[in-house]
Protein backbone atom coordinates (compact mmCIF):
# COMPACT_ATOMS: atom_id res chain seq x y z
CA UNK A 1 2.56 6.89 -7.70
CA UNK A 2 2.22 9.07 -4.76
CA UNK A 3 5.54 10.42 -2.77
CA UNK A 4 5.35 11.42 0.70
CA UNK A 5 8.51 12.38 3.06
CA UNK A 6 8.65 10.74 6.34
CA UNK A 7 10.34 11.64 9.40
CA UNK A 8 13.70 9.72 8.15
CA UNK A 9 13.47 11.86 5.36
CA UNK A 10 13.21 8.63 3.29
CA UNK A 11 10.60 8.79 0.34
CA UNK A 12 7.33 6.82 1.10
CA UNK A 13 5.50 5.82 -2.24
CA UNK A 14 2.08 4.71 -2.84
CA UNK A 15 1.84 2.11 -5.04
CA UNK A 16 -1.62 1.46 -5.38
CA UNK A 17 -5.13 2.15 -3.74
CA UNK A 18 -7.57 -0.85 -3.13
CA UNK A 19 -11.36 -0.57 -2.39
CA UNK A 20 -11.13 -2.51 0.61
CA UNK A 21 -8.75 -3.68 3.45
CA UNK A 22 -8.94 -7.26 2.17
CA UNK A 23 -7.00 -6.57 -1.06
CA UNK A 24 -4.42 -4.36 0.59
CA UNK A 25 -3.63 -7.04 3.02
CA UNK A 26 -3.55 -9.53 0.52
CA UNK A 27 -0.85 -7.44 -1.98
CA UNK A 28 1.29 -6.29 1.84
CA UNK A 29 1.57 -10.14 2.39
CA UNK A 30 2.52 -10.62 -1.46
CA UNK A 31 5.06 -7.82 -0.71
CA UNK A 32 5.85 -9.09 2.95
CA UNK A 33 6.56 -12.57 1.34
CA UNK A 34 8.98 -11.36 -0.78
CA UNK A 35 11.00 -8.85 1.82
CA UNK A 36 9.91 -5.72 0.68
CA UNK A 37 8.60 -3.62 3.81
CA UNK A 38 5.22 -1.51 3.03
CA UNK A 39 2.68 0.22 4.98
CA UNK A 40 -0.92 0.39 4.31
CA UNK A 41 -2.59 3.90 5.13
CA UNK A 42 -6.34 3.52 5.19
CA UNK A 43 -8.76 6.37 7.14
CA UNK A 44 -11.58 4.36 8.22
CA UNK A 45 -11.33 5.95 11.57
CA UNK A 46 -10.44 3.09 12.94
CA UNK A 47 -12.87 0.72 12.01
CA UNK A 48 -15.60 2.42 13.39
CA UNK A 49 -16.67 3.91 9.97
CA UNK A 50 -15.58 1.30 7.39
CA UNK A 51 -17.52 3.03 4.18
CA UNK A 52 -14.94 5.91 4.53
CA UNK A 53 -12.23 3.45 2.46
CA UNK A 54 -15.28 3.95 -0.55
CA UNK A 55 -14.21 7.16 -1.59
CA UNK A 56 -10.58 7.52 -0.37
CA UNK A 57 -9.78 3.93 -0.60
CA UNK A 58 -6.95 1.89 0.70
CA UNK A 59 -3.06 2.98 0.23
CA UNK A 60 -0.48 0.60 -0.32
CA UNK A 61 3.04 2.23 0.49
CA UNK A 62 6.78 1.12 -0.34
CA UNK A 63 10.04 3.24 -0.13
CA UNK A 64 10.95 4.53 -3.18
CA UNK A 65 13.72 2.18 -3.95
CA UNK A 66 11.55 -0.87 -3.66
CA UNK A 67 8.71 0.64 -5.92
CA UNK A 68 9.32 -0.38 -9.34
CA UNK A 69 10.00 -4.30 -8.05
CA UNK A 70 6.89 -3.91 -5.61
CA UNK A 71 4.77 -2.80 -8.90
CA UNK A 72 6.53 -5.98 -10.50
CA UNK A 73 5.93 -8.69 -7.98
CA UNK A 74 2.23 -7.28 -7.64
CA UNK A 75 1.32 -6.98 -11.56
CA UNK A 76 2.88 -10.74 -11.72
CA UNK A 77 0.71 -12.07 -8.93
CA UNK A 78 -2.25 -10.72 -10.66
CA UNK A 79 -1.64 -13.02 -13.28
């Protein structure tokens, strides 16, 4: 996991990179589903260069205190 500080000061984890949009939107609405807020961070330079996300990928982001049942929920749905 990845921690960044946001402007709240509140820590801002990544919980997983995805090779494409499609599966981050997929695990945010798992998340959404399930009230736990995320943010997915994605440089694609907005949209106009799509084949950026192949070598940075696609950033799924939870506070810190929701990580560990965010990691949960998403390892279960993968089952």
């Amino acid at each position: 996991m990845t921690t960044e500080k946001n402007d709240d000061n509140n820590d801002i984890v990544v919980i997983r990179t995805f090779a494409d949009a499609i599966s981050a939107h997929i695990a945010q609405a798992a998340l959404d589903a399930n009230d736990i807020r995320s943010i997915i961070v994605g440089d694609d330079a907005g949209g106009a260069y799509p084949a950026l996300t192949f070598s940075n990928g696609v950033r799924l982001a939870v506070q810190h205190s929701d990580a560990m049942k965010a990691l949960r929920l998403l390892d279960t749905e993968a089952e």
